[in-house]
N, C-alpha and C. Protein backbone atom coordinates (compact mmCIF):
# COMPACT_ATOMS: atom_id res chain seq x y z
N UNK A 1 5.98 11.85 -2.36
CA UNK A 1 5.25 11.70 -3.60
C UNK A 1 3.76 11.88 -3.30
N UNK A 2 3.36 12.78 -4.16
CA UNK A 2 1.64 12.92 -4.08
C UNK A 2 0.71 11.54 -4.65
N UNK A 3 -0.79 11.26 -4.08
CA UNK A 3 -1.05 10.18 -4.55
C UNK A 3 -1.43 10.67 -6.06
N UNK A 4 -1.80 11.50 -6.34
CA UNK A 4 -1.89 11.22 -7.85
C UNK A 4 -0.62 11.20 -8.85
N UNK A 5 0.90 11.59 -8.43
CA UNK A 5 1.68 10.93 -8.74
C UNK A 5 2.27 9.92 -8.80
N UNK A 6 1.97 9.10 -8.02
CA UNK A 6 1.82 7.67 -7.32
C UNK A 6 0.98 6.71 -8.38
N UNK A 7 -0.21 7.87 -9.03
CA UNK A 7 -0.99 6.80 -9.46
C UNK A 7 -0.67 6.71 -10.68
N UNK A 8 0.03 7.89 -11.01
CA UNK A 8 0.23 7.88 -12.90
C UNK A 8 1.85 6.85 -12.67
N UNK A 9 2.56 7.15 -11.83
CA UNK A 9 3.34 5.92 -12.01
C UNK A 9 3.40 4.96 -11.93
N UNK A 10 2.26 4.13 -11.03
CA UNK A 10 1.45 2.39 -11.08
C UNK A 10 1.36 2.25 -12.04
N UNK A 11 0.03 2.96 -13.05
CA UNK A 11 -0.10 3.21 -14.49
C UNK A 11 0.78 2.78 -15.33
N UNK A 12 1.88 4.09 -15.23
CA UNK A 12 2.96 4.03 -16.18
C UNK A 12 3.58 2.72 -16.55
N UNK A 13 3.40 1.63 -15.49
CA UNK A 13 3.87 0.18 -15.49
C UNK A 13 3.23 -0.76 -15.92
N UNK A 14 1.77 -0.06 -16.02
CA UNK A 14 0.78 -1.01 -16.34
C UNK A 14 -0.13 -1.75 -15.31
N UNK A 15 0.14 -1.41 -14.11
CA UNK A 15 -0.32 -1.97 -12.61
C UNK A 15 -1.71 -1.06 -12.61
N UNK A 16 -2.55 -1.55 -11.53
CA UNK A 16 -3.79 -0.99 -11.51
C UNK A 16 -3.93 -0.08 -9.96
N UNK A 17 -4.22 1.46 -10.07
CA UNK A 17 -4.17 1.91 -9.10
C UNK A 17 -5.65 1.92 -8.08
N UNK A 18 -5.30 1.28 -7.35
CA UNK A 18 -7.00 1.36 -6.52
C UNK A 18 -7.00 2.54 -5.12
N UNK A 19 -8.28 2.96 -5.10
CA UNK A 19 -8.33 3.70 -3.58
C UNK A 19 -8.96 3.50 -2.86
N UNK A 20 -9.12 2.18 -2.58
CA UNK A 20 -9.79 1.46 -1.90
C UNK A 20 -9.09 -0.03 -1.06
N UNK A 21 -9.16 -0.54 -0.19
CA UNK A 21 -9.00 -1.71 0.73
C UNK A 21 -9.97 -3.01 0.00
N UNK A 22 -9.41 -3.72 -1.13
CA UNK A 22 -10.33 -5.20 -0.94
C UNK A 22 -9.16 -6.22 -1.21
N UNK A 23 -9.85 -7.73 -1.03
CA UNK A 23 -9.04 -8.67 -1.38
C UNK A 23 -8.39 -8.84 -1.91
N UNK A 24 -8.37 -8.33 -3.43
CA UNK A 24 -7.89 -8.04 -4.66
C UNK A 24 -6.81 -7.04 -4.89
N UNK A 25 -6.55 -6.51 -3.58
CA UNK A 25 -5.15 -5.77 -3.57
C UNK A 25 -4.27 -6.41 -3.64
N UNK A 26 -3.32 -6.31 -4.48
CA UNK A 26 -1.45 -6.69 -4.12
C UNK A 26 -0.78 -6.35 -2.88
N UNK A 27 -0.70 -4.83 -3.10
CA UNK A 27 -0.10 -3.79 -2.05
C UNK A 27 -0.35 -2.50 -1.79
N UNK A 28 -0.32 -2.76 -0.11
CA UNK A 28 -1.02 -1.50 0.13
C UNK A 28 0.56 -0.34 0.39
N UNK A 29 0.40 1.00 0.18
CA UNK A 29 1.68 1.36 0.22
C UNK A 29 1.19 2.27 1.48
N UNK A 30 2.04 2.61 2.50
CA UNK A 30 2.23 3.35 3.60
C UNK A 30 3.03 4.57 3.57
N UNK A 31 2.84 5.64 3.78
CA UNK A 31 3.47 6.68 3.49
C UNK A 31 4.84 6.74 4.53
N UNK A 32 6.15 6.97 4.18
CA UNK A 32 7.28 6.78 5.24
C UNK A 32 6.86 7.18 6.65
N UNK A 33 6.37 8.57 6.97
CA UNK A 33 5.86 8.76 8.23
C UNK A 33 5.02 7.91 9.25
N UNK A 34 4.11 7.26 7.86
CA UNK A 34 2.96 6.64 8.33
C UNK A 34 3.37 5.13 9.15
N UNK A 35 4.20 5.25 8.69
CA UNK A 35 4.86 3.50 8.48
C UNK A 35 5.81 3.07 9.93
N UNK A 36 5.93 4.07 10.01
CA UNK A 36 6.89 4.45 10.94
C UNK A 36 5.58 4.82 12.61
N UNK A 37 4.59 4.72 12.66
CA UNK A 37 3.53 5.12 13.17
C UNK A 37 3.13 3.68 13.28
N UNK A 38 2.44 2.64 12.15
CA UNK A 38 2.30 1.61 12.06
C UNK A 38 3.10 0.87 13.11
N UNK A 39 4.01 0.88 12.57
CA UNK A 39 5.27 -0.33 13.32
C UNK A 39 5.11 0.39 14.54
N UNK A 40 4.39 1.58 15.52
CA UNK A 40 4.46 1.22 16.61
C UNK A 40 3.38 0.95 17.09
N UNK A 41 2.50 0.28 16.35
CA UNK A 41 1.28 0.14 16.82
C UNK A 41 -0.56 0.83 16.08
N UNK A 42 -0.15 1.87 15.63
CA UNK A 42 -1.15 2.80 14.81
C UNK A 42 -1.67 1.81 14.12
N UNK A 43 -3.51 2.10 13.61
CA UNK A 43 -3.78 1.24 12.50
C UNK A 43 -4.93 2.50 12.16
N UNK A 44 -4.64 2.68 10.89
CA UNK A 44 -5.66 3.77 9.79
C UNK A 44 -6.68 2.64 9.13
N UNK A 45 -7.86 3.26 8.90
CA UNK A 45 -8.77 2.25 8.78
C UNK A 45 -8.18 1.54 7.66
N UNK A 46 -7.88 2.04 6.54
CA UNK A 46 -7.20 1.26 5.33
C UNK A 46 -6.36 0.19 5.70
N UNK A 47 -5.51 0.41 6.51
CA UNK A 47 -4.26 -0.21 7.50
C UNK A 47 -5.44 -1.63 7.86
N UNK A 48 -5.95 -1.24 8.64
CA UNK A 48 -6.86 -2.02 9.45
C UNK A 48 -7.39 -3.70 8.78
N UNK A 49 -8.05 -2.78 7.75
CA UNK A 49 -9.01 -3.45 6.46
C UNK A 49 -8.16 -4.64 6.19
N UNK A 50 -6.77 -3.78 5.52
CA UNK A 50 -5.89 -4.95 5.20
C UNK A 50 -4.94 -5.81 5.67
N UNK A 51 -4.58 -4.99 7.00
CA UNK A 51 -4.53 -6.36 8.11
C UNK A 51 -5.68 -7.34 8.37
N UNK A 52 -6.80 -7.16 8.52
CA UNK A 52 -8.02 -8.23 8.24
C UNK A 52 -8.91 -9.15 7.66
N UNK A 53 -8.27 -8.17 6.36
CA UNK A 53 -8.19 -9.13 4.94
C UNK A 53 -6.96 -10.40 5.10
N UNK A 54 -5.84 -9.75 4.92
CA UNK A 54 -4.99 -10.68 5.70
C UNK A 54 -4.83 -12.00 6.03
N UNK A 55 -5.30 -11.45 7.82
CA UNK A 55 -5.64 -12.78 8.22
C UNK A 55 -6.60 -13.04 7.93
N UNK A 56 -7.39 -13.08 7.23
CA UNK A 56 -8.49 -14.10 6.70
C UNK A 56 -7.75 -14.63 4.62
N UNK A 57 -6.75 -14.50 5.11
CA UNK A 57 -5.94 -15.45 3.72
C UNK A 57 -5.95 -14.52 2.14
N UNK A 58 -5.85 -13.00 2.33
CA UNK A 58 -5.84 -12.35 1.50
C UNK A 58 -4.13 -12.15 1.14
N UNK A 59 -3.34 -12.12 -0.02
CA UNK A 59 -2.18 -11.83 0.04
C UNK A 59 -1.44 -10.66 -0.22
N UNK A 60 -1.99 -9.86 0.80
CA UNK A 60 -2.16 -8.15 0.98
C UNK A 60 -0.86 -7.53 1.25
N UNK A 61 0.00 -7.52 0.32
CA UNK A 61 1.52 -7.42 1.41
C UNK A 61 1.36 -5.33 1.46
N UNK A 62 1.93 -5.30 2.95
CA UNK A 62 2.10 -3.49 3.42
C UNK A 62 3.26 -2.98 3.09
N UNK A 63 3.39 -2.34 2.59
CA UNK A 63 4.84 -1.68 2.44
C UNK A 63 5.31 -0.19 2.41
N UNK A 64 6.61 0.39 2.84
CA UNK A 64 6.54 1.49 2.94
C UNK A 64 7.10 2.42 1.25
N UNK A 65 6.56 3.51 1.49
CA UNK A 65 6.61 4.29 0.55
C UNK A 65 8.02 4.10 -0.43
N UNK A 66 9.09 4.03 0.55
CA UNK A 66 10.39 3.83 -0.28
C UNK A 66 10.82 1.92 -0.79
N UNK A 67 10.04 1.46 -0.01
CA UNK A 67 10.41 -0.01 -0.95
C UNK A 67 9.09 0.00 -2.58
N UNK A 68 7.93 1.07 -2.32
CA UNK A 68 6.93 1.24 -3.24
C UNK A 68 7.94 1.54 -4.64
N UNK A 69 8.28 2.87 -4.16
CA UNK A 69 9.76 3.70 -5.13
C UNK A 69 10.57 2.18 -5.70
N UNK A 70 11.34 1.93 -5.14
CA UNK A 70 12.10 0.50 -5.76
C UNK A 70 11.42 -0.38 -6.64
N UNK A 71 10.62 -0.46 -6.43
CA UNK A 71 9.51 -1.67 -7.47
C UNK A 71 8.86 -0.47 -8.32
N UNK A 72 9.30 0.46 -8.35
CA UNK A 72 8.81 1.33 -9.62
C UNK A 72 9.94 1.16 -10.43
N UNK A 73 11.02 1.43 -10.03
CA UNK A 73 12.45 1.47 -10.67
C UNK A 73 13.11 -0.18 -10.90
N UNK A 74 12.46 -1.22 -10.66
CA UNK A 74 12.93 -2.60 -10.90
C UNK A 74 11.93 -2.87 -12.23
């Protein structure tokens, strides 16, 4: 999925699409490849941000592209 398809379907739900890393994120979504990169270690600055937000008590949950898909369709 392209991000600007991505974003008209946040939208479409009524959710707010950001392109940016702050506190105020829900969820950050990881692209399947990417995610898969992550879990062995990789961190993209976005990645980074919101692992650090994080641990400093932000409730930033990461997720990959296909659990993103599911919570479009729930």
């Amino acid at each position: 999925m392209t991000r600007h398809s991505a974003m008209e379907r946040v939208t479409d739900v009524g959710a707010h699409f950001k392109t940016s890393v702050s506190a105020h994120l829900d969820y950050l979504v990881i692209g399947d490849g990417a995610f898969v990169e992550f879990s062995a270690g990789f961190r993209s600055s976005k990645l980074d941000t919101a692992l650090n937000l994080r641990e400093s008590g932000a409730p930033i949950e990461i997720i990959p592209e296909q659990d993103f898909l599911q919570l479009l369709l729930s």
